[in-house]
Protein backbone atom coordinates (compact mmCIF):
# COMPACT_ATOMS: atom_id res chain seq x y z
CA UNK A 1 219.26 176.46 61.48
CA UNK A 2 216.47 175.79 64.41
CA UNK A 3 213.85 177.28 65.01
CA UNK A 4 212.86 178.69 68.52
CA UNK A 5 210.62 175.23 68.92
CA UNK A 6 213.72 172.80 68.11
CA UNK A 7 212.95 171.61 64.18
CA UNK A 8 214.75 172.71 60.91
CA UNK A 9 213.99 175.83 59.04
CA UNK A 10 211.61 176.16 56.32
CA UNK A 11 214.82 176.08 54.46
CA UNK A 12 216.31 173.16 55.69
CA UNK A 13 213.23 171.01 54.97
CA UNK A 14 212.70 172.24 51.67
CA UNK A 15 216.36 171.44 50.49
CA UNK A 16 215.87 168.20 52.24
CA UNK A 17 212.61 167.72 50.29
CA UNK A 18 214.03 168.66 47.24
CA UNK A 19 217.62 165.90 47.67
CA UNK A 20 214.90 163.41 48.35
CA UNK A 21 212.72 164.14 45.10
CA UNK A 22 216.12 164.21 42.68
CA UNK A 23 217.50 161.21 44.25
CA UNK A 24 213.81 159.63 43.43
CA UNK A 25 213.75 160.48 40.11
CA UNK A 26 217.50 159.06 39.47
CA UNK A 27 216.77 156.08 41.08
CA UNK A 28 213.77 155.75 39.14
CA UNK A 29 215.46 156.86 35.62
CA UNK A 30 218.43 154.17 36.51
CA UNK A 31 215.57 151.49 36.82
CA UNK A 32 213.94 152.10 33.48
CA UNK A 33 217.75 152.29 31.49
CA UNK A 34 217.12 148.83 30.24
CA UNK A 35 213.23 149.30 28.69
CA UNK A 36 213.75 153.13 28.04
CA UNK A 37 216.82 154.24 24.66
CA UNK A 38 215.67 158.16 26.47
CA UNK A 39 216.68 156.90 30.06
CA UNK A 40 219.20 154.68 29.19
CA UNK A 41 220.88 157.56 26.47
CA UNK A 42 220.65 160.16 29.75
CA UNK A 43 222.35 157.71 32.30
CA UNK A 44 225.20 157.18 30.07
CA UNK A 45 225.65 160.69 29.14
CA UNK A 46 225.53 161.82 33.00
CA UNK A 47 227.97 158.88 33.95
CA UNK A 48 230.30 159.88 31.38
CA UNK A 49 229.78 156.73 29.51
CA UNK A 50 230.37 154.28 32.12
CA UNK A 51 227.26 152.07 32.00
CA UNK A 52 227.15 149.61 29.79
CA UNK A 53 224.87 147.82 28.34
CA UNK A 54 220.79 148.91 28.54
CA UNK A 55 218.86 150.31 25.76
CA UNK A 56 221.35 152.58 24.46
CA UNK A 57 223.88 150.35 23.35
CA UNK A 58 221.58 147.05 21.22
């Protein structure tokens, strides 16, 4: 996966960039749960309905 000059592939960073921008966005979807029925409605259905409490369930 290196290059002749030592660093990651094009590939590599990209799918590297691309973990880090998900795991962003779900971090940043879990913190709005509690202000947000959308956010909090997505979290549960992704957890399979192990969150409780938040927006979703008044």
């Amino acid at each position: 996966m290196a290059d002749a000059s030592g660093g990651p592939s094009f590939l590599a960073r990209l799918v590297l960039i691309l973990l880090g921008v998900a795991f962003l966005g779900a971090a940043w979807v879990w913190h709005q749960k509690d202000k947000d029925p959308n956010a909090a409605r997505l979290v549960e259905r992704v957890s399979g309905g192990r969150v409780h409490g938040g927006a979703a369930n008044p």
